[in-house]
C-alpha atoms as a PDB file:
ATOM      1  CA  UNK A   1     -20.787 159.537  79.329  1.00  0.00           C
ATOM      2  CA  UNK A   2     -23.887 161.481  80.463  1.00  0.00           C
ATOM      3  CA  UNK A   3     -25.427 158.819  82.282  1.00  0.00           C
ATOM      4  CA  UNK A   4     -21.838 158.738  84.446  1.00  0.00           C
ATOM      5  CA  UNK A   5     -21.514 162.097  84.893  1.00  0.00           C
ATOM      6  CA  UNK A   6     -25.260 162.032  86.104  1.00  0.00           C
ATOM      7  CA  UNK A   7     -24.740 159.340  88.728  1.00  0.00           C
ATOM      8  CA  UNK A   8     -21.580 161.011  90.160  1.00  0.00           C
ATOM      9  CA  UNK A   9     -23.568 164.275  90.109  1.00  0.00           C
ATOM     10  CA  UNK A  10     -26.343 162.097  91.760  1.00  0.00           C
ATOM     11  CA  UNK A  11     -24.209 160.662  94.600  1.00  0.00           C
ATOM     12  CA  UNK A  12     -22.351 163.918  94.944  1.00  0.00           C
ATOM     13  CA  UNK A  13     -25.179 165.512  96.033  1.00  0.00           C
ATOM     14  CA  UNK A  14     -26.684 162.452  98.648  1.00  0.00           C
ATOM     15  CA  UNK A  15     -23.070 162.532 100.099  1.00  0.00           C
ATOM     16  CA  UNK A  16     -23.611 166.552 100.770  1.00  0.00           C
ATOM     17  CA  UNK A  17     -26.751 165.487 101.940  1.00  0.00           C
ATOM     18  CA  UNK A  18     -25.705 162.997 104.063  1.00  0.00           C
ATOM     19  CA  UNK A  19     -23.560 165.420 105.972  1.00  0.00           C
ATOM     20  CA  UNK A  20     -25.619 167.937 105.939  1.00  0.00           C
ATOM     21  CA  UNK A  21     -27.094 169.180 109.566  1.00  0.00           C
ATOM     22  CA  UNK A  22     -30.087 167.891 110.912  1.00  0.00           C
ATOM     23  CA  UNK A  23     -31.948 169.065 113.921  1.00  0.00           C
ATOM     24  CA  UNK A  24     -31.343 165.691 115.697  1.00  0.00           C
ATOM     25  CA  UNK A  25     -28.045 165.755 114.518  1.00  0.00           C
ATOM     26  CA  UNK A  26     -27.416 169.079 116.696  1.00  0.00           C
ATOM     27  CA  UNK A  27     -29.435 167.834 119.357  1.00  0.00           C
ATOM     28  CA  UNK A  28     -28.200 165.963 122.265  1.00  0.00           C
ATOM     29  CA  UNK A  29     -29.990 164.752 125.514  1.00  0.00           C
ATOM     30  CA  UNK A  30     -28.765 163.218 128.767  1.00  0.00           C
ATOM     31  CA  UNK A  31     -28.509 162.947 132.805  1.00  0.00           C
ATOM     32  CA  UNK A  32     -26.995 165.094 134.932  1.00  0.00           C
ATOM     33  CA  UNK A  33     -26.225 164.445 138.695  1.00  0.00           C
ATOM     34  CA  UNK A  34     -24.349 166.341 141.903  1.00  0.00           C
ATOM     35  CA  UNK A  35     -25.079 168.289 144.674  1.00  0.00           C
ATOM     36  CA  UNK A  36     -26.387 171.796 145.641  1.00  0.00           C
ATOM     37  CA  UNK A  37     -26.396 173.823 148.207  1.00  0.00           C
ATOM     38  CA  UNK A  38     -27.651 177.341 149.564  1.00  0.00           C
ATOM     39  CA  UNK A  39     -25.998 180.407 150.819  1.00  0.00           C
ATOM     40  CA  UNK A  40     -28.166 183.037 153.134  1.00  0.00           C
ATOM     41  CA  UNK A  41     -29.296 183.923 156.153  1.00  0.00           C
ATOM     42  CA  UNK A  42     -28.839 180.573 158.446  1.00  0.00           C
ATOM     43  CA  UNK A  43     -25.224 180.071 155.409  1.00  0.00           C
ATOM     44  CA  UNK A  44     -23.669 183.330 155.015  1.00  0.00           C
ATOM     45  CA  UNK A  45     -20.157 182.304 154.017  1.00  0.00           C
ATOM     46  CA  UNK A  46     -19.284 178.577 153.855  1.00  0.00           C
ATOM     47  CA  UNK A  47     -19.445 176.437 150.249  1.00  0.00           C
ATOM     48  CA  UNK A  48     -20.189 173.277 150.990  1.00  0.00           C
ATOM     49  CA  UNK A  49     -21.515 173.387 153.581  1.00  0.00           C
ATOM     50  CA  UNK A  50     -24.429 170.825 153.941  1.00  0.00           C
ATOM     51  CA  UNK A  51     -24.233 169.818 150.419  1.00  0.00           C
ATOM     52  CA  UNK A  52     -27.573 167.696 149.214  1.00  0.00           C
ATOM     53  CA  UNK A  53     -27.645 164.939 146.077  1.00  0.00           C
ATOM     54  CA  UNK A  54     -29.169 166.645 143.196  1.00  0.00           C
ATOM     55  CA  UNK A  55     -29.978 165.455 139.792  1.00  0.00           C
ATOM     56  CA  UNK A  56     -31.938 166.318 136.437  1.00  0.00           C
ATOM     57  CA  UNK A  57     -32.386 166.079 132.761  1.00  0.00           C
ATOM     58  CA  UNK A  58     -30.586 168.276 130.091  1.00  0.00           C
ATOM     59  CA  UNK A  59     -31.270 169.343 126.190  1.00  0.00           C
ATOM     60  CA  UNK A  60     -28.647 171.049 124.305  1.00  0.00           C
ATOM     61  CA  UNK A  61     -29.000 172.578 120.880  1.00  0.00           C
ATOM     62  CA  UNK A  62     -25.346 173.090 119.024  1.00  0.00           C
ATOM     63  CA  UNK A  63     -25.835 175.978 117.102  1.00  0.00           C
ATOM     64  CA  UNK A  64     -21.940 175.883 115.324  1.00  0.00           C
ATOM     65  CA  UNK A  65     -18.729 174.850 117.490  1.00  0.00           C
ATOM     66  CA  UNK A  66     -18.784 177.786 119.735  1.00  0.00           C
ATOM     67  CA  UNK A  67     -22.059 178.377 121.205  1.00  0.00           C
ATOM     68  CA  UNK A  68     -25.279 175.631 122.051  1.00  0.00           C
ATOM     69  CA  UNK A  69     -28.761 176.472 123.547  1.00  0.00           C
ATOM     70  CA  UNK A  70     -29.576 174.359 126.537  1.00  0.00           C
ATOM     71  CA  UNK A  71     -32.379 173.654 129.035  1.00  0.00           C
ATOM     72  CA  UNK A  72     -32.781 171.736 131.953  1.00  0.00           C
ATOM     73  CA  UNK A  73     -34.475 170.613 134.733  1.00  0.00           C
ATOM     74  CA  UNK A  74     -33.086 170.114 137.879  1.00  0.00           C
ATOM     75  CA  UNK A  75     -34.314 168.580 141.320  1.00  0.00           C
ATOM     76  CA  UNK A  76     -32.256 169.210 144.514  1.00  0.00           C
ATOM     77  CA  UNK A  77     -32.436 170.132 147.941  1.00  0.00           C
ATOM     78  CA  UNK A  78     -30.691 172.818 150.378  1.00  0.00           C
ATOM     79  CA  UNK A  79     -30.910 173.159 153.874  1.00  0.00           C
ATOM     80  CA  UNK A  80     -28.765 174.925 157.136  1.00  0.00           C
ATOM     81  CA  UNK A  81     -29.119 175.563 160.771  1.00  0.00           C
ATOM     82  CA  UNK A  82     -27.761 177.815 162.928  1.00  0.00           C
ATOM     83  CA  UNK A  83     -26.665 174.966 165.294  1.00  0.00           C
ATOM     84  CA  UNK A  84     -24.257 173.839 163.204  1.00  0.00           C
ATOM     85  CA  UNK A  85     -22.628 177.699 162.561  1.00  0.00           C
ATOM     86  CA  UNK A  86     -18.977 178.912 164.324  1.00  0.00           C
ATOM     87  CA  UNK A  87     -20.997 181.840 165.250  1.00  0.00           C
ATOM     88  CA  UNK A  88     -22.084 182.648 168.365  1.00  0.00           C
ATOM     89  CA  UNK A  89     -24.883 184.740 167.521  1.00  0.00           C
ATOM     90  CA  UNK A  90     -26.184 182.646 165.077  1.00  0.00           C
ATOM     91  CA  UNK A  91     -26.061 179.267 167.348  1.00  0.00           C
ATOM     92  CA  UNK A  92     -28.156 181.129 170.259  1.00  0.00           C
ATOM     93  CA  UNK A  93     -30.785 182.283 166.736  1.00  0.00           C
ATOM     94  CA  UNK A  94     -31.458 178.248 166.570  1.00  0.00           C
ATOM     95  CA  UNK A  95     -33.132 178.620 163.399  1.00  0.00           C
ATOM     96  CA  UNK A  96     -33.129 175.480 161.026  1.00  0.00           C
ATOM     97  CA  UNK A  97     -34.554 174.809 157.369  1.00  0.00           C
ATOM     98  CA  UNK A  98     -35.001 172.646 154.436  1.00  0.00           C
ATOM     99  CA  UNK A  99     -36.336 172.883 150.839  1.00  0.00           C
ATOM    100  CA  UNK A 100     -36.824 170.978 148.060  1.00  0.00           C
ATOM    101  CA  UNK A 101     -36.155 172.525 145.180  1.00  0.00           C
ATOM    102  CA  UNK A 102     -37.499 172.235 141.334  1.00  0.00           C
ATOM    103  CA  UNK A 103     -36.152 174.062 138.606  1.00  0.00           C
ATOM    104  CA  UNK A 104     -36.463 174.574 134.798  1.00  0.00           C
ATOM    105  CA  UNK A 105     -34.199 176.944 133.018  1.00  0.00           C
ATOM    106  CA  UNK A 106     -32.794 177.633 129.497  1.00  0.00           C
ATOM    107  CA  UNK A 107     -29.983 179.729 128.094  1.00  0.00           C
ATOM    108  CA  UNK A 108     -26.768 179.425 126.651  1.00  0.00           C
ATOM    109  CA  UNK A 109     -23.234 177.932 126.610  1.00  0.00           C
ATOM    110  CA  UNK A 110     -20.664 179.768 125.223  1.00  0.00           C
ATOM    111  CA  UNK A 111     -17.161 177.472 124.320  1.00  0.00           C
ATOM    112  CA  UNK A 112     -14.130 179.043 124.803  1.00  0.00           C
ATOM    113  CA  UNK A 113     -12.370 177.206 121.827  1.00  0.00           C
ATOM    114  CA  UNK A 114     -14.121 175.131 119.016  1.00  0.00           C
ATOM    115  CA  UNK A 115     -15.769 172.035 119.946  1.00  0.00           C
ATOM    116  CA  UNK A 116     -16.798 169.057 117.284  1.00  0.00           C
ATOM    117  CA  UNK A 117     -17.687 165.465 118.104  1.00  0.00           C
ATOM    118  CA  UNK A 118     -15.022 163.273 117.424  1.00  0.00           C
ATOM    119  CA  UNK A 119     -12.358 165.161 116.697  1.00  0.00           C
ATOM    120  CA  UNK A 120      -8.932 165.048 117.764  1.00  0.00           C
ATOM    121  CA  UNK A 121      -8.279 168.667 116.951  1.00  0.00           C
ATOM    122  CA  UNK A 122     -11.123 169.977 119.107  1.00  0.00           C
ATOM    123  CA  UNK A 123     -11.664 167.082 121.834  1.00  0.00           C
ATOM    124  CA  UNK A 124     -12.454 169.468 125.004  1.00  0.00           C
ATOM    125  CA  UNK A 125     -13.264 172.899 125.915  1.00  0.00           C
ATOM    126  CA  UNK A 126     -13.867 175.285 128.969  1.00  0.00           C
ATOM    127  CA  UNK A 127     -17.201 177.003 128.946  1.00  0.00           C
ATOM    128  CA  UNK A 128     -19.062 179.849 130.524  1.00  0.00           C
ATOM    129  CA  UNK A 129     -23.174 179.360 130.941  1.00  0.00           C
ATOM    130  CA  UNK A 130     -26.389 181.867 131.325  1.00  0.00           C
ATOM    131  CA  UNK A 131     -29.182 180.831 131.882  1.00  0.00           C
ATOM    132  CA  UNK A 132     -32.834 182.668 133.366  1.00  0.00           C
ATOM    133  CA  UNK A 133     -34.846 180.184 135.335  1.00  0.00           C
ATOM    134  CA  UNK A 134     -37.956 179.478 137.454  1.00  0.00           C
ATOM    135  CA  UNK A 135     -37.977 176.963 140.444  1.00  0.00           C
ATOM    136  CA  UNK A 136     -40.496 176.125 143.004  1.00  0.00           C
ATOM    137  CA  UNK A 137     -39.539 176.020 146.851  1.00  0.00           C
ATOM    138  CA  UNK A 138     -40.910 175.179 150.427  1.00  0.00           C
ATOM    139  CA  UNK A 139     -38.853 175.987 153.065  1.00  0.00           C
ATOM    140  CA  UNK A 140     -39.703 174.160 156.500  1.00  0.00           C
ATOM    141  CA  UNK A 141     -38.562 173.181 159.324  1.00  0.00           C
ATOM    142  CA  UNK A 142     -38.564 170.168 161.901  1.00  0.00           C
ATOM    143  CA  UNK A 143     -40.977 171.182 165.498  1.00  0.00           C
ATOM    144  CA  UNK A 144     -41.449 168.517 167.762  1.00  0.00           C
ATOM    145  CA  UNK A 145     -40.481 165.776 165.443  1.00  0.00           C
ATOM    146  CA  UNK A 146     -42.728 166.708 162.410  1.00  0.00           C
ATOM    147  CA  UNK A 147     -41.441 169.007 159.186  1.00  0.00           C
ATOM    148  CA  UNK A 148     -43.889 171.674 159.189  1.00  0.00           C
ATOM    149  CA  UNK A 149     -43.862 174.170 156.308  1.00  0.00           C
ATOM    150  CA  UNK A 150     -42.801 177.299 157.498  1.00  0.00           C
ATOM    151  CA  UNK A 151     -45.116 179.734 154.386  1.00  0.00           C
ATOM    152  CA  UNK A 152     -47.864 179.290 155.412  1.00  0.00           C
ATOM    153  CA  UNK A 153     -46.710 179.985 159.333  1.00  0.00           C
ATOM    154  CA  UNK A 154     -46.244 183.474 158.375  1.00  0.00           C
ATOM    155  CA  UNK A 155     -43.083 183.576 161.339  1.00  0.00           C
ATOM    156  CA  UNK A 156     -42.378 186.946 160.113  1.00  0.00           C
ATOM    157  CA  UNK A 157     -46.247 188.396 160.152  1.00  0.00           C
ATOM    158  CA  UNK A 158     -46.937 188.053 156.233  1.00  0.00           C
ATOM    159  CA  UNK A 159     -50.364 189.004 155.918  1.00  0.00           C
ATOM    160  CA  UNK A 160     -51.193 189.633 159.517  1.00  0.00           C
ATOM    161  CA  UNK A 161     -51.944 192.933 160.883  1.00  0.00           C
ATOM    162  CA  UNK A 162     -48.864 193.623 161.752  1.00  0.00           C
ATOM    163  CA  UNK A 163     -47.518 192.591 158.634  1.00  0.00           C
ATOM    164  CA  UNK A 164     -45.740 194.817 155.852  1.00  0.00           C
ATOM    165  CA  UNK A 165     -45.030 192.174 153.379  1.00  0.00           C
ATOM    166  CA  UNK A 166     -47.727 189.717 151.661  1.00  0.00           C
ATOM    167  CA  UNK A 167     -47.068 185.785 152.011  1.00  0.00           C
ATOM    168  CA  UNK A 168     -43.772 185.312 149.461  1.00  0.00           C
ATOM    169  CA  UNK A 169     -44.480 183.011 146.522  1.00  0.00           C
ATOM    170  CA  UNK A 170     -42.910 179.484 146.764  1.00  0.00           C
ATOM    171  CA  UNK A 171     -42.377 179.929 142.895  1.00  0.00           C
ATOM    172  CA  UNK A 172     -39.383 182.205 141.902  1.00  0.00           C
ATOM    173  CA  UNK A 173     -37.336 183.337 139.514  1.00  0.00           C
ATOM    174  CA  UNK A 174     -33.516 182.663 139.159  1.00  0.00           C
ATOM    175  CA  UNK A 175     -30.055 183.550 137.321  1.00  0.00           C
ATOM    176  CA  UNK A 176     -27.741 180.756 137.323  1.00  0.00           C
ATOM    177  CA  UNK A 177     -24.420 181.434 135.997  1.00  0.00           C
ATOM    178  CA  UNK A 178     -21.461 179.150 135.928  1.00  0.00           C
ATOM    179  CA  UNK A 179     -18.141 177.710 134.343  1.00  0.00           C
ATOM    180  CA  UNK A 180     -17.796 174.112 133.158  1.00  0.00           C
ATOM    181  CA  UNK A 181     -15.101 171.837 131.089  1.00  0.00           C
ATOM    182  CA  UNK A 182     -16.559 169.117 127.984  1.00  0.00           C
ATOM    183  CA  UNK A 183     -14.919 166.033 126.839  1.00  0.00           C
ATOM    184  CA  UNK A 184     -16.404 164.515 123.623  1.00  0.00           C
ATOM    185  CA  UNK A 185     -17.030 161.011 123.710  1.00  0.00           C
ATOM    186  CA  UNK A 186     -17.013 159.755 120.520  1.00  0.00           C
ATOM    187  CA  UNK A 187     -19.071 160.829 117.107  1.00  0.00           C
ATOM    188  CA  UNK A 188     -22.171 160.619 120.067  1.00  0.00           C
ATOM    189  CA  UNK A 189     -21.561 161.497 123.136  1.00  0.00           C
ATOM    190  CA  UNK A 190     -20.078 163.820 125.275  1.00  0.00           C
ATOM    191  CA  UNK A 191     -19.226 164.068 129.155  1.00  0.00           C
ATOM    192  CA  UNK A 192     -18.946 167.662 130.992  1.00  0.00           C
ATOM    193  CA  UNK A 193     -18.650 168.765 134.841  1.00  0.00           C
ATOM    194  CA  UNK A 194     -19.638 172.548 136.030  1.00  0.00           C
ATOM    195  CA  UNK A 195     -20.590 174.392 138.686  1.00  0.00           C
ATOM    196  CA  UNK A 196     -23.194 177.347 138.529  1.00  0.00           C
ATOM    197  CA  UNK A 197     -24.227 179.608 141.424  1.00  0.00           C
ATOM    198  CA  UNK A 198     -27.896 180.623 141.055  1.00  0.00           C
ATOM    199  CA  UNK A 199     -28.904 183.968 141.719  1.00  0.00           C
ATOM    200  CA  UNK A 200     -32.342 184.627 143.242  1.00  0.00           C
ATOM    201  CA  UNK A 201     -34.803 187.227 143.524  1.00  0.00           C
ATOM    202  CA  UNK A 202     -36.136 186.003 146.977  1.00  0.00           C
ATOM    203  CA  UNK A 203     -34.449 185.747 150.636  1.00  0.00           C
ATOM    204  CA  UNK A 204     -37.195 183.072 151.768  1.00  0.00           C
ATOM    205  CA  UNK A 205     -35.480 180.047 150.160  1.00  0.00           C
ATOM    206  CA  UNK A 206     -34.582 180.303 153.965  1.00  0.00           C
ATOM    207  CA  UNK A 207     -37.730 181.584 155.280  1.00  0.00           C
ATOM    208  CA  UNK A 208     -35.582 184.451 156.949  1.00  0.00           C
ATOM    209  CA  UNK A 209     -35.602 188.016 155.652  1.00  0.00           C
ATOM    210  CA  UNK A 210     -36.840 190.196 158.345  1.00  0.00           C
ATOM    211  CA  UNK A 211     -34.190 192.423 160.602  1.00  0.00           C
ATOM    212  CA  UNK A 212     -36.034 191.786 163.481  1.00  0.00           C
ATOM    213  CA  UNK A 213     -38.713 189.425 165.176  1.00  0.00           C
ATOM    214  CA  UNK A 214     -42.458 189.418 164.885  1.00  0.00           C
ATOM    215  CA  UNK A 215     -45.022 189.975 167.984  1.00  0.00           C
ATOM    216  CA  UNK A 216     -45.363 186.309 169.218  1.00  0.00           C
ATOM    217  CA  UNK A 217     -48.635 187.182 170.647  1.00  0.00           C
ATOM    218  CA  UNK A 218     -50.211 188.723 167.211  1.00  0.00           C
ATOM    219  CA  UNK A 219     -48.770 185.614 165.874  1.00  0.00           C
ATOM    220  CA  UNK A 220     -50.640 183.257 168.266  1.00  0.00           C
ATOM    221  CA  UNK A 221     -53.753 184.824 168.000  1.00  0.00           C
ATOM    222  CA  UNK A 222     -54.010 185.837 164.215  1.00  0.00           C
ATOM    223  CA  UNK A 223     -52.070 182.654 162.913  1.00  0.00           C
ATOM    224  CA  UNK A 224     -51.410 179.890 165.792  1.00  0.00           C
ATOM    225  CA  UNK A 225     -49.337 179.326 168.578  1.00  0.00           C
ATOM    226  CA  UNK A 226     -47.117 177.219 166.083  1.00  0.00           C
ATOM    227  CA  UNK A 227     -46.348 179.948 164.070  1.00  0.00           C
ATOM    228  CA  UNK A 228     -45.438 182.266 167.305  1.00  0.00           C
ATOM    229  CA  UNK A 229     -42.937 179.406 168.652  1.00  0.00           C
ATOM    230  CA  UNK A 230     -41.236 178.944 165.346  1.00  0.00           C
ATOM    231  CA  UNK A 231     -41.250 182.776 164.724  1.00  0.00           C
ATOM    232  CA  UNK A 232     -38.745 183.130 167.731  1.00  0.00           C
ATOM    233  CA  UNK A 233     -36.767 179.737 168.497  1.00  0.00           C
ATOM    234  CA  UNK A 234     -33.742 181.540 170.152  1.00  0.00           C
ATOM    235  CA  UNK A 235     -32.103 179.503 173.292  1.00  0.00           C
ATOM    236  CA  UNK A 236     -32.074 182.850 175.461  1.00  0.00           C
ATOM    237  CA  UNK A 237     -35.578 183.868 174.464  1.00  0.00           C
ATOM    238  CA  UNK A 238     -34.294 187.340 173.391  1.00  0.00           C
ATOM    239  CA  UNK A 239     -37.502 188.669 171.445  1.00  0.00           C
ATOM    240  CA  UNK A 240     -35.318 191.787 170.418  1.00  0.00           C
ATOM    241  CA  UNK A 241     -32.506 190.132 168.614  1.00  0.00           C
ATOM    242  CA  UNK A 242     -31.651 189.771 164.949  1.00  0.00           C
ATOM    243  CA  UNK A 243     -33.353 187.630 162.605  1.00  0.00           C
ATOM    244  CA  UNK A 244     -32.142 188.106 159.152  1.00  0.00           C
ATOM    245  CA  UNK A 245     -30.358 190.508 157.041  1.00  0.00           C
ATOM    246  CA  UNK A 246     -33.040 192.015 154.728  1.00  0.00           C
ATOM    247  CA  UNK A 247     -30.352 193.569 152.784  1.00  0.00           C
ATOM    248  CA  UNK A 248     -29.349 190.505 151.164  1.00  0.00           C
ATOM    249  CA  UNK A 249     -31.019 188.191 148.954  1.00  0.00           C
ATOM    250  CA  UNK A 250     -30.755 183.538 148.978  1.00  0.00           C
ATOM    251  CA  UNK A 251     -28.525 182.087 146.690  1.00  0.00           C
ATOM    252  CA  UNK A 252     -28.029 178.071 145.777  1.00  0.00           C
ATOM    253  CA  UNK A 253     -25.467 176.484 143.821  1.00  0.00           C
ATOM    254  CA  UNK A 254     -25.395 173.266 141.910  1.00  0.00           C
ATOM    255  CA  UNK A 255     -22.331 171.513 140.908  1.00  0.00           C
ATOM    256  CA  UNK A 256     -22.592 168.346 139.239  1.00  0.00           C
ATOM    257  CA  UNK A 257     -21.418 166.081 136.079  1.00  0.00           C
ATOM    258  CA  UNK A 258     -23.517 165.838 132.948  1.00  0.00           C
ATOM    259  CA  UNK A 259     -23.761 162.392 130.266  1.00  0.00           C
ATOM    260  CA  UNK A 260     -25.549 163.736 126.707  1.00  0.00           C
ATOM    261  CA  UNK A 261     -25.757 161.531 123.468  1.00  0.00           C
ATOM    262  CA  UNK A 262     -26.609 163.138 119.930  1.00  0.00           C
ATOM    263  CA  UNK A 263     -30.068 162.668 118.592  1.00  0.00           C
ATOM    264  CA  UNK A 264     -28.872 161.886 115.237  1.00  0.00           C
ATOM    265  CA  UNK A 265     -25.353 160.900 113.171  1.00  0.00           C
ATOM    266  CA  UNK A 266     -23.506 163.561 111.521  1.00  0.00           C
ATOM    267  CA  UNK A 267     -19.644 164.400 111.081  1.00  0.00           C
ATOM    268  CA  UNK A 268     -17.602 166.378 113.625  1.00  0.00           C
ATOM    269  CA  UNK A 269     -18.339 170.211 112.978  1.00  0.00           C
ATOM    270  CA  UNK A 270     -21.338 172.395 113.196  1.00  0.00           C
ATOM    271  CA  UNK A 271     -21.296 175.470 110.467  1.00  0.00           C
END
């Protein structure tokens, strides 16, 4: 009799065990893939608007049903040009750009109702997601049929002497914040779509974020004549007119849908 009630105390316990939470159990790992886009300057108002393909990896960490860590990295591209605005003013500008874009961020995701694996009592949720991030960028632009990167131009006299503001770093920090739904997929697997708007810290994602023009000719002799003919590209010639807004800071948004698999077995919840 106490041999039996040993090995029921025995299997008890490697069923508990069996169960119990692992770290690969609450792990999960997968592909994510959409499109991004950037609002600024040369963008001020449409979404959309000369969308790019985007795509990255993603770790997520479910702490219990209603909250995971996650991280990611992300690879995308924005661009815009005035010639394609309904605006006037910013069609005679003629300013153009595009930037490749590489980011890593972590944060949160915070489920608005319980979420297991598997289960037909919590299948799906909405969720909201914060996140603090650092991405690399190189704005340029095309000039007689070449892409030339537009830092190192200095189009807005960074660094020259007539120059108030130091080159800008082509790494920055950034915010993104967004809204998503998940679908589980299974004891495995689970399949989500979202959207998050990254906030930024910069307005050169654009290369634009002076009011007004540089001196072309401090720009031809301290820099090159390059830098003075991209510095002012404007179809009228007008060196006084507006540049940028230097008010305002460059945002990008990705919106995309995202494939993750579990690390390791385990039942539906998380404690």
């Amino acid at each position: 009799m106490k041999k039996a009630i040993l090995l029921i105390s025995i299997f008890s316990s490697l069923l508990v065990l069996g169960q119990k939470r692992t770290f690969l159990s609450r792990s999960e790992i997968g592909l994510t893939a959409g499109q991004t886009y950037y609002l600024g300057d040369l963008n001020p108002y449409q979404q959309f608007k000369q969308a790019n393909l985007a795509g990255g990896f993603i770790y997520r960490y479910n702490l219990n049903t209603r909250l995971n860590f996650r991280a990611n990295y992300l690879y995308g591209k924005v661009a815009a040009a005035d010639s394609s605005s309904p605006y006037p003013l910013l069609v005679n500008r003629n300013l153009s750009f595009e930037s490749r874009l590489h980011e890593v961020a972590a944060g949160v995701e915070f489920h608005f109702t319980p979420f297991q694996f598997g289960s037909s009592r919590y299948p799906a949720t909405a969720y909201f997601t914060a996140q603090i991030g650092v991405f690399h960028m190189n704005p340029m632009t095309m000039y007689n049929g070449e892409l030339v990167a537009l830092q190192t131009m200095a189009t807005e006299g960074q660094g020259t002497s007539i120059g108030t503001r130091k080159p800008y770093s082509l790494y920055q920090v950034c915010i993104p914040l967004g809204m998503g739904l998940k679908f589980s997929l299974g004891k495995m697997a689970t399949f989500n779509i979202d959207m998050a708007i990254r906030k930024t810290f910069t307005d050169y994602l654009d290369d634009v974020g002076s009011d007004f023009y540089a001196d072309p000719q401090v720009l031809e002799e301290e820099v090159s004549q390059t830098a003075a003919a991209l510095s002012n590209r404007s179809l009228d010639g007008n060196s006084f007119g507006k540049r940028g807004t230097s008010s305002t800071k460059d945002w990008y948004v990705y919106t995309g849908a995202t494939l993750t698999f579990r690390l390791g077995k385990g039942g539906g919840c998380f404690y």
